[in-house]
C-alpha atoms as a PDB file:
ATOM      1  CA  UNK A   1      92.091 -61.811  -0.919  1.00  0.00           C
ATOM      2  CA  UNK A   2      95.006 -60.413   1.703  1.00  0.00           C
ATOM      3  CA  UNK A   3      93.250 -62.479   4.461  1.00  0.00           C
ATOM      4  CA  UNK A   4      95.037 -65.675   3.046  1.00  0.00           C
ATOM      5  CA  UNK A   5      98.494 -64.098   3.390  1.00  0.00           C
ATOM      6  CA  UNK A   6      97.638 -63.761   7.298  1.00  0.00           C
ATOM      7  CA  UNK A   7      97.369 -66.476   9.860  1.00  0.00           C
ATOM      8  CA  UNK A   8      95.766 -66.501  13.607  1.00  0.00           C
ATOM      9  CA  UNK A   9      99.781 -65.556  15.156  1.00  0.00           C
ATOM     10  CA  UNK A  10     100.375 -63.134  12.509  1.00  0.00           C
ATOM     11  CA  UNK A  11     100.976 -59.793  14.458  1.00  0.00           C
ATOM     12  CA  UNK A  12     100.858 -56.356  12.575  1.00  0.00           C
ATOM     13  CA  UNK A  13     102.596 -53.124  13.949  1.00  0.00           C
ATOM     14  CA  UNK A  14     100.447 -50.144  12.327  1.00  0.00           C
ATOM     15  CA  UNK A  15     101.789 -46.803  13.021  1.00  0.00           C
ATOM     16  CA  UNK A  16     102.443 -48.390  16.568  1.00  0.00           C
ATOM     17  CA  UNK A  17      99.351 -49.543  17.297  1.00  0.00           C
ATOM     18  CA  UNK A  18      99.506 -54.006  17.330  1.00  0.00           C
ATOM     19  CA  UNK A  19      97.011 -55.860  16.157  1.00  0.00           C
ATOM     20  CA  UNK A  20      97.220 -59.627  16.249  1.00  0.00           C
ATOM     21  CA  UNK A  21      95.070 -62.313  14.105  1.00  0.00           C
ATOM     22  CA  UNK A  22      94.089 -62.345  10.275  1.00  0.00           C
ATOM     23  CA  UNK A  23      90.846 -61.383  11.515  1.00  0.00           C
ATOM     24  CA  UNK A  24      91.792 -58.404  13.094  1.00  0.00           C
ATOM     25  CA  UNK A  25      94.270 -57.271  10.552  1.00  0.00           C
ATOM     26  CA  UNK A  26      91.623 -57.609   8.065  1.00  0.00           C
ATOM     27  CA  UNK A  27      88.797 -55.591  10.045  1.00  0.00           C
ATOM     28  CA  UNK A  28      91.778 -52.572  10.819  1.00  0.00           C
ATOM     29  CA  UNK A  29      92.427 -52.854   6.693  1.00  0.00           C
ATOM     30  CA  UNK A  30      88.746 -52.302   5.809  1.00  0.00           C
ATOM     31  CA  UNK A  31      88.581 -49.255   8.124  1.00  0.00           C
ATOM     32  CA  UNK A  32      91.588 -47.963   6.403  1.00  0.00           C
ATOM     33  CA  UNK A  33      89.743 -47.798   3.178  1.00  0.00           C
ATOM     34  CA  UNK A  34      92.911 -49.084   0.927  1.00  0.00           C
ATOM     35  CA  UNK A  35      90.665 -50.129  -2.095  1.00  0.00           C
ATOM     36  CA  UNK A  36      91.092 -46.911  -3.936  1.00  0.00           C
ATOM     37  CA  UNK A  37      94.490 -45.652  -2.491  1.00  0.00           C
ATOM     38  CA  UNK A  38      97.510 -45.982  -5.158  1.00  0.00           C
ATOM     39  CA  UNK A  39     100.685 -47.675  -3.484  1.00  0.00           C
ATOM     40  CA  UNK A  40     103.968 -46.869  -5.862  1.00  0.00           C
ATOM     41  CA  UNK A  41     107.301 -48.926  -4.354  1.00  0.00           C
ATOM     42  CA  UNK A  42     110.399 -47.103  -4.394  1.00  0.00           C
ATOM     43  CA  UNK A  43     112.715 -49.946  -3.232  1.00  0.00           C
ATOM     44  CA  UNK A  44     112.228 -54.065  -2.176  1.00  0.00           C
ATOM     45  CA  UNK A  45     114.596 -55.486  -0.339  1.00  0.00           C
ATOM     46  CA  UNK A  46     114.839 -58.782   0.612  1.00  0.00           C
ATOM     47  CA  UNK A  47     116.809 -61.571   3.109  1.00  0.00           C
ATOM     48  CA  UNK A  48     116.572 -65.027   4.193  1.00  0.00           C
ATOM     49  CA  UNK A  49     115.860 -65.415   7.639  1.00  0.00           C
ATOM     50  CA  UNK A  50     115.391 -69.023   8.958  1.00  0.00           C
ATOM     51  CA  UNK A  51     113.259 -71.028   6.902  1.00  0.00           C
ATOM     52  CA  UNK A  52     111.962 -67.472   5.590  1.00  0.00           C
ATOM     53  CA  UNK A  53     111.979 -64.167   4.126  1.00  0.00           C
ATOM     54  CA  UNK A  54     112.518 -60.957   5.688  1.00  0.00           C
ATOM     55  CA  UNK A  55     111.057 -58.083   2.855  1.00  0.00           C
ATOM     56  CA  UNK A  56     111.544 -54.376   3.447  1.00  0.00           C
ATOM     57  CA  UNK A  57     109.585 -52.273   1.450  1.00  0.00           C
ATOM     58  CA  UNK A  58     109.834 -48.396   0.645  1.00  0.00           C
ATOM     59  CA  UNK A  59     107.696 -46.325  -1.354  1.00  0.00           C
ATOM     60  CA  UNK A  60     104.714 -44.091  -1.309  1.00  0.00           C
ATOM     61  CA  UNK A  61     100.802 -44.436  -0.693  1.00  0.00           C
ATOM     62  CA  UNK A  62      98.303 -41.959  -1.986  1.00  0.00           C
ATOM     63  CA  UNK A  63      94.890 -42.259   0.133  1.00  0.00           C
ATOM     64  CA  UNK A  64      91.563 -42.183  -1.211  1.00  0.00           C
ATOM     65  CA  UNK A  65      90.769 -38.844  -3.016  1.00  0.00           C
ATOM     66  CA  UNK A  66      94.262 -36.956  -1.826  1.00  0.00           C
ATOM     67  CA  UNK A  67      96.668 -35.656  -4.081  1.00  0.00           C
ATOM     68  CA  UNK A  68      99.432 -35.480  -2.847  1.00  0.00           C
ATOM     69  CA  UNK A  69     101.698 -38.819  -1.434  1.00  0.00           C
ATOM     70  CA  UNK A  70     102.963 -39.631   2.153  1.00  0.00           C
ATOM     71  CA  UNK A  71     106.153 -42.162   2.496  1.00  0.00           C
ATOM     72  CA  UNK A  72     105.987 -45.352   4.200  1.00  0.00           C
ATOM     73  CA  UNK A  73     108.027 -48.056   5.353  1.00  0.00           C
ATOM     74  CA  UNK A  74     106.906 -51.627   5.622  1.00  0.00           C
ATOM     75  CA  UNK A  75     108.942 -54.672   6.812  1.00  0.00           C
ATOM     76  CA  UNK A  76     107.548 -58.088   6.986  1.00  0.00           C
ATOM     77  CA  UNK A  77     108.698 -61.714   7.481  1.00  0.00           C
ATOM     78  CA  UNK A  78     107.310 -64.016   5.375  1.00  0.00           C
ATOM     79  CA  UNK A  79     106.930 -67.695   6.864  1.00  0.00           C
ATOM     80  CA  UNK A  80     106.851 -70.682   5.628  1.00  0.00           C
ATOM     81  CA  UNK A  81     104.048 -73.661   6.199  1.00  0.00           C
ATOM     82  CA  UNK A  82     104.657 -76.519   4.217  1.00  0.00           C
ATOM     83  CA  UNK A  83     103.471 -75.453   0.266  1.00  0.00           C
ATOM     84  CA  UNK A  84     102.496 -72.179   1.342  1.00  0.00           C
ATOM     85  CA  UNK A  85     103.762 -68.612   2.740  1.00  0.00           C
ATOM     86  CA  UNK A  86     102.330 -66.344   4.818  1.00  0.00           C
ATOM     87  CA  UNK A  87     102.914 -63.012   6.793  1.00  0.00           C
ATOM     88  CA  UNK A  88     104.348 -64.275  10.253  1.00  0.00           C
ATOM     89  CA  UNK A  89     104.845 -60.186  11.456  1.00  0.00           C
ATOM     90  CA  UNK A  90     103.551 -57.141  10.095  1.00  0.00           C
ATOM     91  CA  UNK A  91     105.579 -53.230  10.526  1.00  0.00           C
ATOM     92  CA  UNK A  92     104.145 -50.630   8.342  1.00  0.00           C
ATOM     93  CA  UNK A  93     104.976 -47.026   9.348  1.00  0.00           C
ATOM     94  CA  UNK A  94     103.862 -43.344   7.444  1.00  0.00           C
ATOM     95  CA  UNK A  95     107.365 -41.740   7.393  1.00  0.00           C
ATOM     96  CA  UNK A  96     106.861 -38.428   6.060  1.00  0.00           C
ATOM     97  CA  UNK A  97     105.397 -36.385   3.130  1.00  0.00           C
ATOM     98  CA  UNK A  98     105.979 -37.855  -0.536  1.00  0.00           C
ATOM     99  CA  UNK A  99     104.920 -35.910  -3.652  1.00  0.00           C
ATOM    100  CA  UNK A 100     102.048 -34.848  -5.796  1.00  0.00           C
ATOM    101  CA  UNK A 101     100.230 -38.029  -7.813  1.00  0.00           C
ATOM    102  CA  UNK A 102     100.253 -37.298 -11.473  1.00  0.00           C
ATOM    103  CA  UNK A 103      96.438 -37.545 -12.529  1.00  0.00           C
END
């Protein structure tokens, strides 16, 4: 599903380590095991930039099977190509300790 949103330029900063190519981004998604980790946003932000969008993104992720929340960051420019939008570049970053998930 998310591998449509990505193209073969689309380069993704993750926790400093770059990854370039839907592909790739895909294959470093799977090995983070997302599928059963609850995202909750705390802010979206967004701005035009060019012929696109620039979207900041605050909030909190709670990995598979942990209880307790870590904060992250994540900035992205969405592109445009034609009909369609994709992510051009990719900056998601862990920024610290977030609270305990409500079961």
């Amino acid at each position: 599903m998310l591998a449509g949103v990505y193209r073969p330029t689309s380069l993704l900063t993750w926790q400093n380590e770059q990854i370039q190519g839907a592909e790739s981004i895909m294959a470093r998604f799977e090995q983070l095991q997302f599928n059963e980790s609850v995202f909750k946003k705390d802010s979206v932000d967004c701005q035009p930039l060019g012929t696109g969008v620039l979207v900041v993104v605050n909030g909190e992720v709670a990995l598979q099977g942990e209880r307790y929340a870590l904060k992250f960051n994540d900035v992205f420019h969405l592109a445009n190509e034609g009909q369609s939008w994709y992510i051009a570049n990719q900056i998601f970053n862990i920024v610290g300790g977030g609270t305990q998930m409500s079961e």
